[in-house]
N, C-alpha and C. Protein backbone atom coordinates (compact mmCIF):
# COMPACT_ATOMS: atom_id res chain seq x y z
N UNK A 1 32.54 65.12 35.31
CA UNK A 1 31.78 64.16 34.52
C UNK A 1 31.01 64.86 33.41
N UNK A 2 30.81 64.32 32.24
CA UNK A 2 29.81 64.81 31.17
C UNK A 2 28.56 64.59 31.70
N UNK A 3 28.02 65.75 31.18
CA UNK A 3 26.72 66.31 31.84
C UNK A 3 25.98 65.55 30.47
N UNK A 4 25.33 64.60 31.06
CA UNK A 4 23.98 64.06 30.00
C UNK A 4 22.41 64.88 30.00
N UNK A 5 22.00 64.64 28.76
CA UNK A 5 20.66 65.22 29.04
C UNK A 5 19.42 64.08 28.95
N UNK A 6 18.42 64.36 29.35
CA UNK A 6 17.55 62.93 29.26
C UNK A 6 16.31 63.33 28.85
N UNK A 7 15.61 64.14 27.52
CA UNK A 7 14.15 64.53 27.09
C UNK A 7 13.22 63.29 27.70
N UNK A 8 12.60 64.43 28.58
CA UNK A 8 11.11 63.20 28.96
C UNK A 8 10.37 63.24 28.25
N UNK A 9 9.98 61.93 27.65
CA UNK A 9 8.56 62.49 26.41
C UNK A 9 6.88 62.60 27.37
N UNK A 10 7.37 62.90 28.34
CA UNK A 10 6.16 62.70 29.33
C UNK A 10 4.88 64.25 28.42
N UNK A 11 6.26 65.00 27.92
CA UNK A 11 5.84 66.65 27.53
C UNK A 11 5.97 66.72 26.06
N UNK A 12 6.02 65.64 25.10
CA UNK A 12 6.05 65.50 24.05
C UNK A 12 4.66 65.24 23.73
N UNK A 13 4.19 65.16 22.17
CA UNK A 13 3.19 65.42 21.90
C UNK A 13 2.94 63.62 21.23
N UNK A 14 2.11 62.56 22.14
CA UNK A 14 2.35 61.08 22.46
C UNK A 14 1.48 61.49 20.29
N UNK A 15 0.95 61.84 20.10
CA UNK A 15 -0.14 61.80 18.37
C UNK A 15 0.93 61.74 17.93
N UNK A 16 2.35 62.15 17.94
CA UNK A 16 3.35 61.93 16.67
C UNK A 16 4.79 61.97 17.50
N UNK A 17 4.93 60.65 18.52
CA UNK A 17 5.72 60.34 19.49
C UNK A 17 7.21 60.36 18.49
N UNK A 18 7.09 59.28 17.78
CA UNK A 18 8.21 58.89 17.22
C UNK A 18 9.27 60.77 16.02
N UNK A 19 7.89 61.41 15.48
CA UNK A 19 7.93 62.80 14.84
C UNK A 19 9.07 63.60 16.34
N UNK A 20 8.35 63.62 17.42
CA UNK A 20 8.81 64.58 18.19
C UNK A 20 10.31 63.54 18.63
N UNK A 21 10.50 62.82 18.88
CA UNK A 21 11.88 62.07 19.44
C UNK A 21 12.91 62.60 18.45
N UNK A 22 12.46 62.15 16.77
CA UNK A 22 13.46 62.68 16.31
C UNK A 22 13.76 63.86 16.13
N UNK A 23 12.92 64.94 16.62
CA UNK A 23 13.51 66.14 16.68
C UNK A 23 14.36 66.56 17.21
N UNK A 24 14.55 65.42 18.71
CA UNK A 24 15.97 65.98 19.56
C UNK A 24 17.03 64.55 19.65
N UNK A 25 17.14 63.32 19.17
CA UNK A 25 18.03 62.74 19.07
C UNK A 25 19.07 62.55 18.87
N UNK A 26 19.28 63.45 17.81
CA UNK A 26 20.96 63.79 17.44
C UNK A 26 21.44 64.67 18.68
N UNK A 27 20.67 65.09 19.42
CA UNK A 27 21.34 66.37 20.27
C UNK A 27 20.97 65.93 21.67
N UNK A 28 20.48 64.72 22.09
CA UNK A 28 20.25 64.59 23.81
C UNK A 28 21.44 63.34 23.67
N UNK A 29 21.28 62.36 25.04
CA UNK A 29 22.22 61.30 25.22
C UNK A 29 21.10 60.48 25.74
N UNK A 30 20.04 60.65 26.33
CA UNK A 30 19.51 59.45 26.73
C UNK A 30 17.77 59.62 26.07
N UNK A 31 16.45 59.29 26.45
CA UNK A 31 15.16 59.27 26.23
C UNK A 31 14.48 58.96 27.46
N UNK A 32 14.17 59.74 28.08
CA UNK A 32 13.57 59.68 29.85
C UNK A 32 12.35 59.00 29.40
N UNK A 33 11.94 58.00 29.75
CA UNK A 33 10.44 57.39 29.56
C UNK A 33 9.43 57.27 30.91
N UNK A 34 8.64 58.06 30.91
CA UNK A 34 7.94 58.05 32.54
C UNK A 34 6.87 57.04 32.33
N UNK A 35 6.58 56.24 33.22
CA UNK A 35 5.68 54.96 32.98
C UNK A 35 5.17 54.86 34.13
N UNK A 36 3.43 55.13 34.40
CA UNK A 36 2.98 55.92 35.75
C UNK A 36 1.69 54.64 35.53
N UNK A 37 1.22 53.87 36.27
CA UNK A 37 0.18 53.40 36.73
C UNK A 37 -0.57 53.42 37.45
N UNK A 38 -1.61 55.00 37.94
CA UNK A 38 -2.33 55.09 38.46
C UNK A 38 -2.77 55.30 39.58
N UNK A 39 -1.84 54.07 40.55
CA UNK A 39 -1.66 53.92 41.82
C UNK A 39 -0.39 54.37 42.26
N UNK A 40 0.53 54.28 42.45
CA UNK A 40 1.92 54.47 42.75
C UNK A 40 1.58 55.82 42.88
N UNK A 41 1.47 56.76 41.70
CA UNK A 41 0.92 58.35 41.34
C UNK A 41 0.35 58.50 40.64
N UNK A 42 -0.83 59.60 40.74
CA UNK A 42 -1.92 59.92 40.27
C UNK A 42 -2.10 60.28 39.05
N UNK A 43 -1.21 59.67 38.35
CA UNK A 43 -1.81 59.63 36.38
C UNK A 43 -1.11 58.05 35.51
N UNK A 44 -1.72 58.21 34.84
CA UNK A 44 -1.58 57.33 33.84
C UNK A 44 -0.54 57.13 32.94
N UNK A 45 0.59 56.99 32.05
CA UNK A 45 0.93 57.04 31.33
C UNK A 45 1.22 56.12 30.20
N UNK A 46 1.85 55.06 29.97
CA UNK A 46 2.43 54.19 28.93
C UNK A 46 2.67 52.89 29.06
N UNK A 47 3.04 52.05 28.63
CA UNK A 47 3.28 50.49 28.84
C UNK A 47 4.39 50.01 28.51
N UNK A 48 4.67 48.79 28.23
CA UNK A 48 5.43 48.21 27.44
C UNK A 48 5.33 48.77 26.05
N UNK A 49 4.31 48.12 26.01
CA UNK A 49 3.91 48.39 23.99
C UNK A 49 4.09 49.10 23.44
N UNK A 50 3.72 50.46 24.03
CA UNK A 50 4.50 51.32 23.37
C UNK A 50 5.39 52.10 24.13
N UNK A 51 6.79 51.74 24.71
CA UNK A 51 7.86 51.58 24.94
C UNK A 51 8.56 51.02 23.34
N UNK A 52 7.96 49.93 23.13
CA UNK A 52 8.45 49.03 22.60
C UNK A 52 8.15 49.82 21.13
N UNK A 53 7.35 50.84 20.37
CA UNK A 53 7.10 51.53 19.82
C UNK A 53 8.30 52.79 19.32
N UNK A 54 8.79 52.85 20.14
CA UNK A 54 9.76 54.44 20.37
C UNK A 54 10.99 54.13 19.37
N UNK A 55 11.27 54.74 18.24
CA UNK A 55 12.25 54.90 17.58
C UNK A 55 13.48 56.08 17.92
N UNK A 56 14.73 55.08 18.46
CA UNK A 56 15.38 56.35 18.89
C UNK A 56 16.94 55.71 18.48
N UNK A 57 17.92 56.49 18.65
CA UNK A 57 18.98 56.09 18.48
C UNK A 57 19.97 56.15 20.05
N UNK A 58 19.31 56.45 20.94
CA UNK A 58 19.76 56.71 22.15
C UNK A 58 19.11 56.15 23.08
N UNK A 59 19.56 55.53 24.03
CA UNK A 59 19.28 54.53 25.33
C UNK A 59 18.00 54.89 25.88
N UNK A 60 17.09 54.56 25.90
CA UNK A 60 15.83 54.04 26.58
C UNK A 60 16.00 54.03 28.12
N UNK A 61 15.57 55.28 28.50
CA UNK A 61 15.91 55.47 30.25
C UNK A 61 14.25 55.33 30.93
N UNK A 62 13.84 54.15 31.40
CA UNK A 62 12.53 54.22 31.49
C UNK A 62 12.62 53.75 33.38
N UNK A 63 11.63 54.96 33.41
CA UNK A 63 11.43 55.35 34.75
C UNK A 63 10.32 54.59 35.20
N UNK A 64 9.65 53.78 35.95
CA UNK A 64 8.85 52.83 36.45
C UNK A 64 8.42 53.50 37.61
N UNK A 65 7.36 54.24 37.69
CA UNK A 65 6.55 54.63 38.62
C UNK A 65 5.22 53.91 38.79
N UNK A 66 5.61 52.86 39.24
CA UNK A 66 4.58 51.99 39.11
C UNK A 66 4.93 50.58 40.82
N UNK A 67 3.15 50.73 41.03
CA UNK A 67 3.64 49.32 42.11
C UNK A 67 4.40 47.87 41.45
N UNK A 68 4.20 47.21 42.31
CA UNK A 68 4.76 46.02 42.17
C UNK A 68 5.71 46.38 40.69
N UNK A 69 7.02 46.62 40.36
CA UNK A 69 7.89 46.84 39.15
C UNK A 69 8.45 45.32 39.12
N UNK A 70 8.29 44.68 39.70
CA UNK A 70 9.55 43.13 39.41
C UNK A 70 8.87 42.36 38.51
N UNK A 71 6.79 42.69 38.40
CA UNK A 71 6.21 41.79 37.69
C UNK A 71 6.40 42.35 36.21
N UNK A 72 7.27 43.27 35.90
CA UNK A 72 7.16 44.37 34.41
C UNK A 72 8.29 44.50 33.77
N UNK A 73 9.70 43.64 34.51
CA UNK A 73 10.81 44.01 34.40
C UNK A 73 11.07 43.74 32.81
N UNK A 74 10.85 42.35 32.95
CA UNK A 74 11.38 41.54 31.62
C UNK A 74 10.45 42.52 30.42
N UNK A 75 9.47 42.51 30.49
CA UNK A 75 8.41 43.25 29.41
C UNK A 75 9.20 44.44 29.50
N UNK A 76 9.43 45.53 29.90
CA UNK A 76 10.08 46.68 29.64
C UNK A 76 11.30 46.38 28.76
N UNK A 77 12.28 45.53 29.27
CA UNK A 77 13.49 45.18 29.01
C UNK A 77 13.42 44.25 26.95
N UNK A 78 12.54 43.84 26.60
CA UNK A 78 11.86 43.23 25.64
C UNK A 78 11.42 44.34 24.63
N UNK A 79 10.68 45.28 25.31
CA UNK A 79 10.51 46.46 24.83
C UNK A 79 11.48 47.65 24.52
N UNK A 80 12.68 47.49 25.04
CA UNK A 80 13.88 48.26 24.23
C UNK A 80 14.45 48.63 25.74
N UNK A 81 14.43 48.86 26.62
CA UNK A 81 15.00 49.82 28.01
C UNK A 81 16.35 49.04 28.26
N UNK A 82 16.92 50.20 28.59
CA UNK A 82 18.55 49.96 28.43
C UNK A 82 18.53 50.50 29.69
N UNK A 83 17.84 51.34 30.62
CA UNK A 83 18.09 51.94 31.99
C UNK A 83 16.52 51.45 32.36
N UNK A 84 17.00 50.60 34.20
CA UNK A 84 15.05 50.74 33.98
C UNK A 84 15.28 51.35 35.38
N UNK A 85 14.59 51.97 36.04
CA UNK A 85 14.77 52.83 37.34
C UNK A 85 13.48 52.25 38.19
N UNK A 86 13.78 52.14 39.01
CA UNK A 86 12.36 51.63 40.14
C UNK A 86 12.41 52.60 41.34
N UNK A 87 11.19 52.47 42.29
CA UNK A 87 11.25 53.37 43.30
C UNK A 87 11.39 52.84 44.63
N UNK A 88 12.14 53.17 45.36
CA UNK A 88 12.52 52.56 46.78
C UNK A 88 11.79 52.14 47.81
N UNK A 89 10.10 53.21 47.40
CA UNK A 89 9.16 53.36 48.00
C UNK A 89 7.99 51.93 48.14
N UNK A 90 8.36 51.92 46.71
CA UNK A 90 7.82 50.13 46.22
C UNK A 90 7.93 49.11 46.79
N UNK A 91 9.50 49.14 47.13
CA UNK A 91 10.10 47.56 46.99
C UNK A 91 10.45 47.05 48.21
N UNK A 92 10.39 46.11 48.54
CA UNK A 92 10.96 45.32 50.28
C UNK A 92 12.32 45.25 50.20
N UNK A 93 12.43 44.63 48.85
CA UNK A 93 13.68 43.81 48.86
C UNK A 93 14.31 44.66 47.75
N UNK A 94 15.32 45.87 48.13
CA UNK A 94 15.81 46.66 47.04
C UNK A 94 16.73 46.10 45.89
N UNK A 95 17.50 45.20 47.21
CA UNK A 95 19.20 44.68 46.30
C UNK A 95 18.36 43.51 45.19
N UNK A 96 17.43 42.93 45.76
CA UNK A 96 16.95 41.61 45.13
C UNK A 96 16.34 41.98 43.56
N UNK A 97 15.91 43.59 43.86
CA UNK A 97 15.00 44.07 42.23
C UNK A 97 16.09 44.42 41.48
N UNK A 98 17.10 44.96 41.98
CA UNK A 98 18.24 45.71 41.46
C UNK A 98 19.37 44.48 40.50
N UNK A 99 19.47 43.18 41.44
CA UNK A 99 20.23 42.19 41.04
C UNK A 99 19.20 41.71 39.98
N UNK A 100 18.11 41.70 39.92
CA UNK A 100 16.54 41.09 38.80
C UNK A 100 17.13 42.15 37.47
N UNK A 101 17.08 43.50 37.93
CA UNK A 101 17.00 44.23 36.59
C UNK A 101 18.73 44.09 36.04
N UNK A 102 19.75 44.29 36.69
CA UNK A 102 20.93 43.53 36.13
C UNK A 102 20.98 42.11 35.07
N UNK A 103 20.18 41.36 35.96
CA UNK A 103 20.36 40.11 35.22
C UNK A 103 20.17 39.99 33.84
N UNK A 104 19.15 40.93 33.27
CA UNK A 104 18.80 41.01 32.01
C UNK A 104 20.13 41.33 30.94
N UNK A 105 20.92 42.50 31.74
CA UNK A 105 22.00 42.87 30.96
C UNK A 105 21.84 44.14 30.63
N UNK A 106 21.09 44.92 31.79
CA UNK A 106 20.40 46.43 31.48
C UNK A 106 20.79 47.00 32.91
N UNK A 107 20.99 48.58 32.84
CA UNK A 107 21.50 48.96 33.66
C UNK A 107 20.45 49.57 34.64
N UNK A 108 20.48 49.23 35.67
CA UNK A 108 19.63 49.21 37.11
C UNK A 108 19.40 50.60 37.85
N UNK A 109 18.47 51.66 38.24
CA UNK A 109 18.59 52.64 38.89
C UNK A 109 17.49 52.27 39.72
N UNK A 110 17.61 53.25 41.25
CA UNK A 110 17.00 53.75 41.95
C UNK A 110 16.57 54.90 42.15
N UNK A 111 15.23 55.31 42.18
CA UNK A 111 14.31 56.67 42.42
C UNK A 111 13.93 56.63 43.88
N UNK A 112 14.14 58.07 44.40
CA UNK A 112 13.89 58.21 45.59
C UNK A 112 12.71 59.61 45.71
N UNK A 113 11.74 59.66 46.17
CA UNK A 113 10.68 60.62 46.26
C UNK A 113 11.00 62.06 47.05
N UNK A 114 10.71 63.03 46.74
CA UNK A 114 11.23 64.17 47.84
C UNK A 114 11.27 63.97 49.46
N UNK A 115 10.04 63.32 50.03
CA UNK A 115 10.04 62.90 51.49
C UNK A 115 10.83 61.65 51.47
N UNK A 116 11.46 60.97 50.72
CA UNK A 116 12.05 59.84 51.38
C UNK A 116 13.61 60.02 51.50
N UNK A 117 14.26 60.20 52.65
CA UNK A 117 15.40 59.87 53.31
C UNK A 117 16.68 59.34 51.78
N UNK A 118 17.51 60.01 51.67
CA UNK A 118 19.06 59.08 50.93
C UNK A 118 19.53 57.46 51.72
N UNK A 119 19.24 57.87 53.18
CA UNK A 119 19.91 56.76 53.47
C UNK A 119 19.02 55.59 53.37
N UNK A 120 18.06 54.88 52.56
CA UNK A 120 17.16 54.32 52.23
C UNK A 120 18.05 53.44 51.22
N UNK A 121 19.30 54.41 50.56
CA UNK A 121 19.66 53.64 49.31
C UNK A 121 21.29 52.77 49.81
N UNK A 122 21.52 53.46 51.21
CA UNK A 122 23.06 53.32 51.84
C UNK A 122 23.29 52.23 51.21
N UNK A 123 22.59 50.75 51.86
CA UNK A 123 23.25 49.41 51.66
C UNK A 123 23.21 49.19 49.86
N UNK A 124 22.94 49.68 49.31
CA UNK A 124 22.35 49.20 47.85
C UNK A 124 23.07 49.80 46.79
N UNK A 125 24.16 51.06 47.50
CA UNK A 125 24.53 52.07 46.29
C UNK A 125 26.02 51.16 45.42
N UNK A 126 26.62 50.10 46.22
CA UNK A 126 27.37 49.60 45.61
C UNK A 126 27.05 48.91 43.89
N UNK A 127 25.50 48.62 44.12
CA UNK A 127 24.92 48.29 42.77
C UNK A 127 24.30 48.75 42.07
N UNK A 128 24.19 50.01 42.11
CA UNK A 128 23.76 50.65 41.24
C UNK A 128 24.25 51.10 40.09
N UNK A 129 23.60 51.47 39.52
CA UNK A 129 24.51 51.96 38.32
C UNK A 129 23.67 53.45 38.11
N UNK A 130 22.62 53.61 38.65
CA UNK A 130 22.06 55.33 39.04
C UNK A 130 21.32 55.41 39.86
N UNK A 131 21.43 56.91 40.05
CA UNK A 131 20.54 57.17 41.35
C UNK A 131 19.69 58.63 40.89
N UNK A 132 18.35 58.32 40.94
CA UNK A 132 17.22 59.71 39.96
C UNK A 132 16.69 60.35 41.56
N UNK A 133 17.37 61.44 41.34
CA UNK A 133 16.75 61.94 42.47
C UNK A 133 15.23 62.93 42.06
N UNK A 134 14.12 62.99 42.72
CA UNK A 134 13.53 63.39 42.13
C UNK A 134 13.13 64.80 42.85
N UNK A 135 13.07 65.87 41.95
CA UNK A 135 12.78 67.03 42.53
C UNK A 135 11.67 67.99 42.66
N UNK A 136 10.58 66.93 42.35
CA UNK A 136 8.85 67.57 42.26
C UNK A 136 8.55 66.02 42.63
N UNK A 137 7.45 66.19 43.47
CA UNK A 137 6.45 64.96 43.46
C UNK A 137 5.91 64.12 42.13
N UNK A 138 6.76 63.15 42.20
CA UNK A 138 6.08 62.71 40.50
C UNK A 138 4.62 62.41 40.84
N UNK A 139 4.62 62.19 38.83
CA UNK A 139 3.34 61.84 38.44
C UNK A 139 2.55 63.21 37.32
N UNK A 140 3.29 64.26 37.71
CA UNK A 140 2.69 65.42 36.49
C UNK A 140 4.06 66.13 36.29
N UNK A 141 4.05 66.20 34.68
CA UNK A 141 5.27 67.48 34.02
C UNK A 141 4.77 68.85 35.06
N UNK A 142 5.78 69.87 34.67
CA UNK A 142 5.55 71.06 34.83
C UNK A 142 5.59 71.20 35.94
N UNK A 143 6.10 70.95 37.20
CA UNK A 143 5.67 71.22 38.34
C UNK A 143 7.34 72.18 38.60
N UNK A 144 7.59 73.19 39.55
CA UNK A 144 8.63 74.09 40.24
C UNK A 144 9.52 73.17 40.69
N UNK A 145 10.73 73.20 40.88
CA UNK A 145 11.80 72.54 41.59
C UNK A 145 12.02 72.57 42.82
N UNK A 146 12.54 71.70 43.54
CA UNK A 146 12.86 71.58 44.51
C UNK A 146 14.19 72.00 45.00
N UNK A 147 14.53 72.98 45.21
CA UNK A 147 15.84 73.18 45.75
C UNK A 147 17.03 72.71 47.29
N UNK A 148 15.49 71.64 47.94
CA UNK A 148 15.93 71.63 48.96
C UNK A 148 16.25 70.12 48.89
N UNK A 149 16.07 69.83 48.16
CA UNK A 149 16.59 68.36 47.89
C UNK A 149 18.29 68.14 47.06
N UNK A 150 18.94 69.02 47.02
CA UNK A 150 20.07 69.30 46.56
C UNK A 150 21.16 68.63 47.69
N UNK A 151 20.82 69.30 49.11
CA UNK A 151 22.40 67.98 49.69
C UNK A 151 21.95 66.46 49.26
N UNK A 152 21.00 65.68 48.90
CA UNK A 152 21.14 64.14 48.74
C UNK A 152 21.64 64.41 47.60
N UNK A 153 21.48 65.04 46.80
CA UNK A 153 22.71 65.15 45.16
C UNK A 153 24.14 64.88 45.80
N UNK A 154 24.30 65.98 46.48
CA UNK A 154 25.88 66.82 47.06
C UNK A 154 26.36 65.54 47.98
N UNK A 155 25.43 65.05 48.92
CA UNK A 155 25.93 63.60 49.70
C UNK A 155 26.41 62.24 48.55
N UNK A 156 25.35 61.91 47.87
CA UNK A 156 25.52 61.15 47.02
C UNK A 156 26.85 60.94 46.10
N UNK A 157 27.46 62.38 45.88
CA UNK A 157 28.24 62.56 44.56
C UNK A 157 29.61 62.32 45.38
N UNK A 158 29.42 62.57 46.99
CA UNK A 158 30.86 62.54 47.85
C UNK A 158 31.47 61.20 48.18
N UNK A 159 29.79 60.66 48.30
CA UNK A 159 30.71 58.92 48.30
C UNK A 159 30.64 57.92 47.28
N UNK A 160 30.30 58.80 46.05
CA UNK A 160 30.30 57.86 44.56
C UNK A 160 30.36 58.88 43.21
N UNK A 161 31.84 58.92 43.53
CA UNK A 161 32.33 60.05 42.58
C UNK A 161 32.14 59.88 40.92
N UNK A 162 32.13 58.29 40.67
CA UNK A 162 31.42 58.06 39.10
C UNK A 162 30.14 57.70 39.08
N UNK A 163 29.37 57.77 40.24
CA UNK A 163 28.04 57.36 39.89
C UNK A 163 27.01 58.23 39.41
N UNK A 164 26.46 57.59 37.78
CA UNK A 164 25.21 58.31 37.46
C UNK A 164 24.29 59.21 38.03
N UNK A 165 24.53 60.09 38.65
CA UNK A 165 22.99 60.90 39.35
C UNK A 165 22.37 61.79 38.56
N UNK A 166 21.22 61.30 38.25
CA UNK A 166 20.07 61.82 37.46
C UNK A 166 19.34 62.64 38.03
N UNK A 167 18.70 63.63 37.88
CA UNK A 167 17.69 64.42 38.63
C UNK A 167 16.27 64.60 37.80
N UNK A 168 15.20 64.83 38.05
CA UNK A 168 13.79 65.03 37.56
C UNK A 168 13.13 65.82 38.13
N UNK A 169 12.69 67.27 37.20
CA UNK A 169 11.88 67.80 38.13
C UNK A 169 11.96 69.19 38.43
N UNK A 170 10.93 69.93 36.87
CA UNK A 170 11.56 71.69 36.99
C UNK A 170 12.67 71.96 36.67
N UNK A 171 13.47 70.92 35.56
CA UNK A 171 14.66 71.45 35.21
C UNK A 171 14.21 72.23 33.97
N UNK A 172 15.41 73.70 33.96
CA UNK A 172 15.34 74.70 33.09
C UNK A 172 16.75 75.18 33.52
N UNK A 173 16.80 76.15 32.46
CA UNK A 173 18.21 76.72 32.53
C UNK A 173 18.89 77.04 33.77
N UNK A 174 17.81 77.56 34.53
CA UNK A 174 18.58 78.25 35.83
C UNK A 174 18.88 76.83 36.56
N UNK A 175 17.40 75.86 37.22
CA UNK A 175 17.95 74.73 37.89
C UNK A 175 18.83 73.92 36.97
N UNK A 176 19.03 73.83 36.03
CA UNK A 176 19.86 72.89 35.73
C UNK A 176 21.37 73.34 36.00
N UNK A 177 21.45 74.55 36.35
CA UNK A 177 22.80 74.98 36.80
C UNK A 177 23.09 74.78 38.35
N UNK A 178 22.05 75.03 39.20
CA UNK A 178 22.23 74.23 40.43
C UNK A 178 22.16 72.71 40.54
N UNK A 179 21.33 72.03 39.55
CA UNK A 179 21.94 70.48 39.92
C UNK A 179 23.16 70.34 39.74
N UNK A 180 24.06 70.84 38.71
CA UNK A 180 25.02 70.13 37.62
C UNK A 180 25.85 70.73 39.43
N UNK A 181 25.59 71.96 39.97
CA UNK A 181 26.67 72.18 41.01
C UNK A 181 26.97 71.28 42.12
N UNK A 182 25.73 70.83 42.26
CA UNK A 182 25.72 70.39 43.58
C UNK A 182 25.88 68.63 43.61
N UNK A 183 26.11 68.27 41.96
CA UNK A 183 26.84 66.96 41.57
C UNK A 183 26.28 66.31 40.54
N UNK A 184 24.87 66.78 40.16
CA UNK A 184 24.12 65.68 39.28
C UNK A 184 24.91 66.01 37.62
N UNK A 185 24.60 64.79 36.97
CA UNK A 185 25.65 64.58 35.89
C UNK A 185 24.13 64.06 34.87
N UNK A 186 23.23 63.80 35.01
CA UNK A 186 22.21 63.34 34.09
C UNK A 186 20.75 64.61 34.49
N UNK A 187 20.49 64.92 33.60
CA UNK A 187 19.06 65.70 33.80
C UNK A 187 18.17 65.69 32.73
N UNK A 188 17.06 65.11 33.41
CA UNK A 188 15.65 64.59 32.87
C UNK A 188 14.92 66.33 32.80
N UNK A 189 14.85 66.66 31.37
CA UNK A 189 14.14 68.19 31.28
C UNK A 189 12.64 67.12 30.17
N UNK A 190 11.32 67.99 30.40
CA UNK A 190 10.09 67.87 29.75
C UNK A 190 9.72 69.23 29.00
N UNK A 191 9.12 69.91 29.34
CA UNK A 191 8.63 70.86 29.02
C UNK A 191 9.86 72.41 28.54
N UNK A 192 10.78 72.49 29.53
CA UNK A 192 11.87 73.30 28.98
C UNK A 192 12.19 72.62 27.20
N UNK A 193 12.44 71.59 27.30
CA UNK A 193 13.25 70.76 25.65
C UNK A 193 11.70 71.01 24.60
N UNK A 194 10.77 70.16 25.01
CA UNK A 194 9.61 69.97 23.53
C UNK A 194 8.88 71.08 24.35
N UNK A 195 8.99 72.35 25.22
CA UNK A 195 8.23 74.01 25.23
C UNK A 195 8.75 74.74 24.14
N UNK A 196 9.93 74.26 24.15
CA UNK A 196 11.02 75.23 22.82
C UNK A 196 10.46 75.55 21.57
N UNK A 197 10.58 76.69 21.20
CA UNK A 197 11.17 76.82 19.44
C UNK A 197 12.62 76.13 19.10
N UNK A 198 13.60 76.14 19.63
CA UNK A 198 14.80 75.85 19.25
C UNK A 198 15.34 74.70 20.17
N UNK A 199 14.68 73.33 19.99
CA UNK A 199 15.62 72.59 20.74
C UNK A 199 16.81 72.01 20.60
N UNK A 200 17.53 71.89 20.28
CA UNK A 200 18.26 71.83 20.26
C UNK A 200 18.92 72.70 20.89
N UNK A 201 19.13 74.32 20.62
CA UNK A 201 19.45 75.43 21.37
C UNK A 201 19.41 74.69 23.00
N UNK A 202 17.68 74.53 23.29
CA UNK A 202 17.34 74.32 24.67
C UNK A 202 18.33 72.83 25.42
N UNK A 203 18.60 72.15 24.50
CA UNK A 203 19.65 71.42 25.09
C UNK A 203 20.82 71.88 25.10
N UNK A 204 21.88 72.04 24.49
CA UNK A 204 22.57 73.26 24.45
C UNK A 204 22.61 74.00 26.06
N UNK A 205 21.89 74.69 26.02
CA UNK A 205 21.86 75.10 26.93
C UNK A 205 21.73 74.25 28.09
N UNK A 206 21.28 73.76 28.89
CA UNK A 206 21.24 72.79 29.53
C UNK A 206 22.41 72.20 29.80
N UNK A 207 23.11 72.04 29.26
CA UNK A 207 24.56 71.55 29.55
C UNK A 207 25.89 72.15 29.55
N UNK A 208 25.51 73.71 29.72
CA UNK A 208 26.07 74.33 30.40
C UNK A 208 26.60 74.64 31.69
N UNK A 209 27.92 74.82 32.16
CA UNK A 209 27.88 74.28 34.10
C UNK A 209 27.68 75.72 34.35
C-alpha cells in the first residue's frame, strides 16, 4: 500500500496556521487535525471554526479527542473534514457513530488509546474506513513512541489487508520505519515535519519503507 503522510498541525505554529500548512501541502497526502477538549485529555486545542479556517489542498483528517463526538459531527463535517476519527473510549454505541459520520458522505475512523484492547473494534472493522492507532497517550505533541503497541498494527493489517491504518505518536524516521513494517500505511508526524529545516526532505523521508 502507499504509505501516506498526515502533518499534525498540533506542532505547527497556530499565529500563521494557514503560512505553515502551505509549507508542506504539495508534499504530504492528508492534514492531521487534533481537536482536544479538555476532558477526554488534558489540553485544549481547536474547534470547528477554525477547522473551518484551514486552507489546504489535501483532505482534512480531524481527530476528535473529545467526549460526547456525535454532538460535533455535523459542525466538523461543515467545517471542511473529509476523515473524522472518534475514540472507542467515548462511545456506547460504536457502529451507530460510525454509520452517523458516514451518513454525511465523509469517511469514518476509529482511535483506540494505548491501554485499550484491538478487540474493542472486532464487530465494527467491517465499517470502517480507518483505524488510528495511537502510540503515546494523547493530548500532548512530542511524547516517545510506543513500540509495544505494534502487534494491534500487525493484527489489524492480517485481517484487513486494504484498510487505512494510521498511527500517532513519536513518529520520526526511525519509528516510522517500524510502523510502515509492522503494517501501518498512514502516519500522523508533528514535530519531526514543522521541527525541520527541510520539510519537505522530512517527509521524504518518512516514506521511506
Amino acid at each position: 500500500m502507499k504509505i501516506k503522510i498526515a502533518p499534525s498541525i498540533l506542532s505547527a505554529d497556530f499565529g500563521k496556521l494557514n503560512e505553515e500548512i502551505r509549507s508542506i501541502d504539495d508534499y504530504c497526502d492528508l492534514i492531521h487535525v487534533d481537536v482536544m477538549d479538555g476532558h477526554f485529555v488534558p489540553n485544549i486545542t481547536i474547534g470547528a471554526p477554525v477547522v473551518k479556517c484551514i486552507k489546504s489542498k489535501k483532505p482534512l483528517d480531524v481527530h476528535l479527542m473529545i467526549k460526547n463526538p456525535e454532538l460535533y459531527i455535523e459542525d466538523f463535517v461543515k467545517a471542511g473534514a473529509k476523515i473524522i476519527t472518534v475514540h472507542s473510549e467515548v462511545v456506547k454505541d460504536l457502529k451507530k457513530l460510525i454509520l452517523k459520520i458516514k451518513s454525511y458522505g465523509v469517511l469514518a475512523g476509529v482511535s483506540i488509546k494505548p491501554k485499550t484492547k484491538v478487540s474493542v473494534l472486532y464487530k465494527v472493522l467491517d465499517l470502517l474506513d480507518m483505524v488510528l492507532i495511537m502510540t503515546v497517550e494523547p493530548g500532548f505533541g512530542g511524547q516517545s513512541f510506543m513500540e509495544d503497541m505494534m502487534p494491534k498494527i500487525k493484527y489489524l493489517r492480517s485481517k484487513k489487508p486494504n484498510l487505512d491504518i494510521e498511527v500517532d505518536g513519536g513518529i520520526n524516521d526511525k519509528t516510522a520505519k517500524i510502523a510502515i513494517s509492522n503494517g501501518a500505511n498512514i502516519l500522523v508526524a508533528g514535530s519531526y515535519i514543522f521541527g525541520a529545516k527541510d520539510r519537505k526532505k522530512a517527509i521524504k523521508i518518512l516514506c521511506q519503507k
